[in-house]
C-alpha atoms as a PDB file:
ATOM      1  CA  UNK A   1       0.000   0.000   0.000  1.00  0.00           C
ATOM      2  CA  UNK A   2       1.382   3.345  -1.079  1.00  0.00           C
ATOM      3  CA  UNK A   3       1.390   5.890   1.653  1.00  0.00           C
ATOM      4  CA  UNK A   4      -0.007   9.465   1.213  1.00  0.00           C
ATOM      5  CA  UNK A   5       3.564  11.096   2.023  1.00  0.00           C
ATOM      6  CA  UNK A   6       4.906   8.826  -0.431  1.00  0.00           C
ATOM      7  CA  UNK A   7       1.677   9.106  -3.073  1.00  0.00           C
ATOM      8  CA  UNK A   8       2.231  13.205  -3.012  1.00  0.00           C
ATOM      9  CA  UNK A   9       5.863  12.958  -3.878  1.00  0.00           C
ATOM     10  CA  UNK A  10       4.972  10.489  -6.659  1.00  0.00           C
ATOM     11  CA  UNK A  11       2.466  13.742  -8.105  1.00  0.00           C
ATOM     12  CA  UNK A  12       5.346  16.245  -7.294  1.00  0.00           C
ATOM     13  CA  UNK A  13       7.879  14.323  -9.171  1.00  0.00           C
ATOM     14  CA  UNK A  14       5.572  13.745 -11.911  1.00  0.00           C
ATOM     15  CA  UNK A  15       4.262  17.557 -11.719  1.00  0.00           C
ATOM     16  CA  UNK A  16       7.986  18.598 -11.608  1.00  0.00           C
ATOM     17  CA  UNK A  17       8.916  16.352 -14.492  1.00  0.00           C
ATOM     18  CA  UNK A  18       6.282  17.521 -16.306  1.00  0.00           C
ATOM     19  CA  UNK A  19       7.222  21.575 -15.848  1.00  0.00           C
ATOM     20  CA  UNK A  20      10.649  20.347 -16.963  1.00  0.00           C
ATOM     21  CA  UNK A  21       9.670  18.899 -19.952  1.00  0.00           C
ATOM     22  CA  UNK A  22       7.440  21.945 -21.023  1.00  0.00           C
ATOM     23  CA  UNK A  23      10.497  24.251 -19.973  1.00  0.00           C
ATOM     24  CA  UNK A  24      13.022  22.408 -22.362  1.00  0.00           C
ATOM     25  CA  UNK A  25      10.022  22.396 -25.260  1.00  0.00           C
ATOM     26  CA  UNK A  26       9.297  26.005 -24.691  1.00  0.00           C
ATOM     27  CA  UNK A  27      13.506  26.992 -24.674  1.00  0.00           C
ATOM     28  CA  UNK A  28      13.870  24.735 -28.122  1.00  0.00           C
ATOM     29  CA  UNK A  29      10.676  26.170 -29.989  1.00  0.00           C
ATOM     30  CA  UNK A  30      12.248  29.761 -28.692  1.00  0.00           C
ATOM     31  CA  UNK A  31      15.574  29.007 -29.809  1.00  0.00           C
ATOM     32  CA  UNK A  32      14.064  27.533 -33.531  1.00  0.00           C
ATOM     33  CA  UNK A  33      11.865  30.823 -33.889  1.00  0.00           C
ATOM     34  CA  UNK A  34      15.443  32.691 -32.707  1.00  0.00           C
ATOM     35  CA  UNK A  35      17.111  31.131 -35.575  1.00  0.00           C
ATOM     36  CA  UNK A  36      14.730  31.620 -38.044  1.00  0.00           C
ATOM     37  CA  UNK A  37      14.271  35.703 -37.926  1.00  0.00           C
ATOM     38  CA  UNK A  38      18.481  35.609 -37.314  1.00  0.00           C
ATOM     39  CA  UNK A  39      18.511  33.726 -40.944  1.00  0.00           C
ATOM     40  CA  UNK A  40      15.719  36.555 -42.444  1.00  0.00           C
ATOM     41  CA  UNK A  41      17.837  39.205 -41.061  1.00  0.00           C
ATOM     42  CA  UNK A  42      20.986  37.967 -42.475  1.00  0.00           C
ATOM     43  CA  UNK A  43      19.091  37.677 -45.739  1.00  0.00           C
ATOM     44  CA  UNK A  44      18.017  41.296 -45.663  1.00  0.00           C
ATOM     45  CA  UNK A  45      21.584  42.602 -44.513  1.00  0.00           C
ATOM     46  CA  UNK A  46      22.999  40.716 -47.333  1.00  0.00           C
ATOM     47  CA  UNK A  47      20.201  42.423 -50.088  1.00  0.00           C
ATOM     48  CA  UNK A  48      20.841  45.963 -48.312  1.00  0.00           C
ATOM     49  CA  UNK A  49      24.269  45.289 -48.487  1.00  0.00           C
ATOM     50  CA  UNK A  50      24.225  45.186 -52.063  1.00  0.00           C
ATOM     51  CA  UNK A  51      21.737  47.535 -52.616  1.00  0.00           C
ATOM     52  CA  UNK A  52      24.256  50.199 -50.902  1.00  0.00           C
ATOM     53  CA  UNK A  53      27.046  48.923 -53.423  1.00  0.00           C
ATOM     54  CA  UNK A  54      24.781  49.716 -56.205  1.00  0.00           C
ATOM     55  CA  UNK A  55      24.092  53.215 -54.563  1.00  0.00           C
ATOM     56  CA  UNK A  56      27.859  53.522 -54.359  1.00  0.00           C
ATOM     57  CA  UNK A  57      28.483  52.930 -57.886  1.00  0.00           C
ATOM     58  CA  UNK A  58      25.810  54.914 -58.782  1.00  0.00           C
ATOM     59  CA  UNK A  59      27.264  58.129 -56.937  1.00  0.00           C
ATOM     60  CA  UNK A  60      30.424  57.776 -58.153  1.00  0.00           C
ATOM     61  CA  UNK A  61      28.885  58.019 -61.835  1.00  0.00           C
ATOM     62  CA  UNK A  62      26.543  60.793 -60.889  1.00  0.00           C
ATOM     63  CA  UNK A  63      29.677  62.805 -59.138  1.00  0.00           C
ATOM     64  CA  UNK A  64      31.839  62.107 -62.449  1.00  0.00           C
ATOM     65  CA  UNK A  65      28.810  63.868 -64.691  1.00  0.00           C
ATOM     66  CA  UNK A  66      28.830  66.496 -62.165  1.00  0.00           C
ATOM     67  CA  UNK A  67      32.469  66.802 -62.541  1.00  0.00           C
ATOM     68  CA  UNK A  68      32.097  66.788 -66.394  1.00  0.00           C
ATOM     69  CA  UNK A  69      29.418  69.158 -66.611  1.00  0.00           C
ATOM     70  CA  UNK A  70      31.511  71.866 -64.400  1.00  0.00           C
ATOM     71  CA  UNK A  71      33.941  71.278 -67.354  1.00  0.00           C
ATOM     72  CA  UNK A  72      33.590  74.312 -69.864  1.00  0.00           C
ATOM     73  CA  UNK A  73      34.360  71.957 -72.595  1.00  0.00           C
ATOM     74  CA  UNK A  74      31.627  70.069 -72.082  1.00  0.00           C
ATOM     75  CA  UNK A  75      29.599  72.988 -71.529  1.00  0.00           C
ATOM     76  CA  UNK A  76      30.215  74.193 -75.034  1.00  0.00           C
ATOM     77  CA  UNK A  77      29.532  71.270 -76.711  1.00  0.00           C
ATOM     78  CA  UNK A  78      26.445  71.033 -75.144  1.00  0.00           C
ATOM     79  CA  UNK A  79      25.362  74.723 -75.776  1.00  0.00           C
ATOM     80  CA  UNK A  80      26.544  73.691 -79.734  1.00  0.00           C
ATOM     81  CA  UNK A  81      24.608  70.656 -79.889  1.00  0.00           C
ATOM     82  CA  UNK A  82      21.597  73.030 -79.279  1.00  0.00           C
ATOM     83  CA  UNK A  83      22.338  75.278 -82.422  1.00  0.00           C
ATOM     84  CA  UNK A  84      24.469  77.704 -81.117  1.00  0.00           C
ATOM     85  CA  UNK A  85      27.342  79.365 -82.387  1.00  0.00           C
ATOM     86  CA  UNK A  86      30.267  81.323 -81.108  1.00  0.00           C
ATOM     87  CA  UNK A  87      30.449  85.053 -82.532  1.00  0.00           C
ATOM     88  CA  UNK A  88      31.285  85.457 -85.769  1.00  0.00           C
ATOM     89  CA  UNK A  89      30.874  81.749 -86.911  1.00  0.00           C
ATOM     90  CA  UNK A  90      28.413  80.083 -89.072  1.00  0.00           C
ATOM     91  CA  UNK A  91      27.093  76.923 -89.104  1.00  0.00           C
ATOM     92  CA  UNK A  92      26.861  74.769 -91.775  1.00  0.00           C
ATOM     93  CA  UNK A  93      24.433  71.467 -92.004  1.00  0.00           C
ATOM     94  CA  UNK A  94      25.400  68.793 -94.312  1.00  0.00           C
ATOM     95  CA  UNK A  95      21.854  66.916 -95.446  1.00  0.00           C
ATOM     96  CA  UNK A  96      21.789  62.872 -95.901  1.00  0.00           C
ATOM     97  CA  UNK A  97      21.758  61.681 -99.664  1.00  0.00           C
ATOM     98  CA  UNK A  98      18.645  60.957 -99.259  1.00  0.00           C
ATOM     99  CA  UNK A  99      16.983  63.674 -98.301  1.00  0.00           C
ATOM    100  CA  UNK A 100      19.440  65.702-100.995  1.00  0.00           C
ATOM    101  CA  UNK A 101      18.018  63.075-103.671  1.00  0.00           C
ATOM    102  CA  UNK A 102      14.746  63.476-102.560  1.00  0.00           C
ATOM    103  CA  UNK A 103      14.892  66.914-102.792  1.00  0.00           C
ATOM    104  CA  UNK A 104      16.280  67.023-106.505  1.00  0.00           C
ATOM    105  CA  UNK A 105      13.284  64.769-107.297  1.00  0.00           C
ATOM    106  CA  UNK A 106      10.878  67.122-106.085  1.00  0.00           C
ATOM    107  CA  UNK A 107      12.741  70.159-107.901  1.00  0.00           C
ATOM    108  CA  UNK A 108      13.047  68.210-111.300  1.00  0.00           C
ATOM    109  CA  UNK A 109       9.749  68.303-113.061  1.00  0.00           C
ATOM    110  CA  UNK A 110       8.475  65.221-114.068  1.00  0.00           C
ATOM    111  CA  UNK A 111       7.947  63.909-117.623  1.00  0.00           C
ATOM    112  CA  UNK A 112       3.847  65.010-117.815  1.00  0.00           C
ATOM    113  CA  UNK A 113       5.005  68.339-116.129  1.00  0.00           C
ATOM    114  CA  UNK A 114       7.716  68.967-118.859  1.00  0.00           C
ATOM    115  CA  UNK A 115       5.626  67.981-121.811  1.00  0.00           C
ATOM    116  CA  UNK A 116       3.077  70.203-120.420  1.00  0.00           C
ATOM    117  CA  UNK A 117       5.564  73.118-120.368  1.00  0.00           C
ATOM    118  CA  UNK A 118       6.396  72.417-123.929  1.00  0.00           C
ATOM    119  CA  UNK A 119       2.722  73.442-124.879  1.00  0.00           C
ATOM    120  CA  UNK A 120       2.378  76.069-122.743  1.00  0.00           C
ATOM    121  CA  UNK A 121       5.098  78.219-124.134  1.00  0.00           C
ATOM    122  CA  UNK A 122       3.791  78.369-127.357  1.00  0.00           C
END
């Protein structure tokens, strides 16, 4: 026959095993959700990471076209490629072939136009 003393430290072992159990559960589900958002942050350091060597990069070019544009060379050849001209030159635009050959044709009278001439000046 079990005695009560020895009956309630039967439950208390049991009761004690039992919060043990549900401590070591709880400390390994903690640690698993720990790891998890540690492996989503390292993912998102890694993309911001690049991200900022891509913003790098891209300020180095933007600071080189700043650079260039404080350049009075490039400044004039900007201000050229607009039409204008330094004082006292004159600038000269060479037409395609095409649109030079195209122009002749519309110049040149055609054959109905010429034969119509022909009777008109008498």
């Amino acid at each position: 026959m079990i005695t009560k003393s020895r009956f309630r430290s039967i439950v208390f072992l049991i009761i004690l095993g039992l919060v043990i159990v549900g401590a070591i559960v709880f400390l390994i589900i903690s640690n698993w959700r720990v790891n998890q958002k540690r492996m989503e942050l390292r993912a998102k350091a890694e993309q911001l990471q690049k991200e900022i060597q891509f913003l790098e990069e891209k300020k180095k070019q933007l600071e080189a076209g700043v650079y260039q544009i404080g350049q009075e060379e490039y400044l004039e050849e900007k201000i050229r490629e607009q039409g204008y001209n330094k004082p006292g030159e004159e600038a000269v635009v060479i037409k395609p072939e095409q649109e030079q050959s195209e122009n002749k044709a519309e110049t040149e009278p055609g054959f109905w136009e010429r034969v119509f001439n022909i009777f008109k000046r008498d």
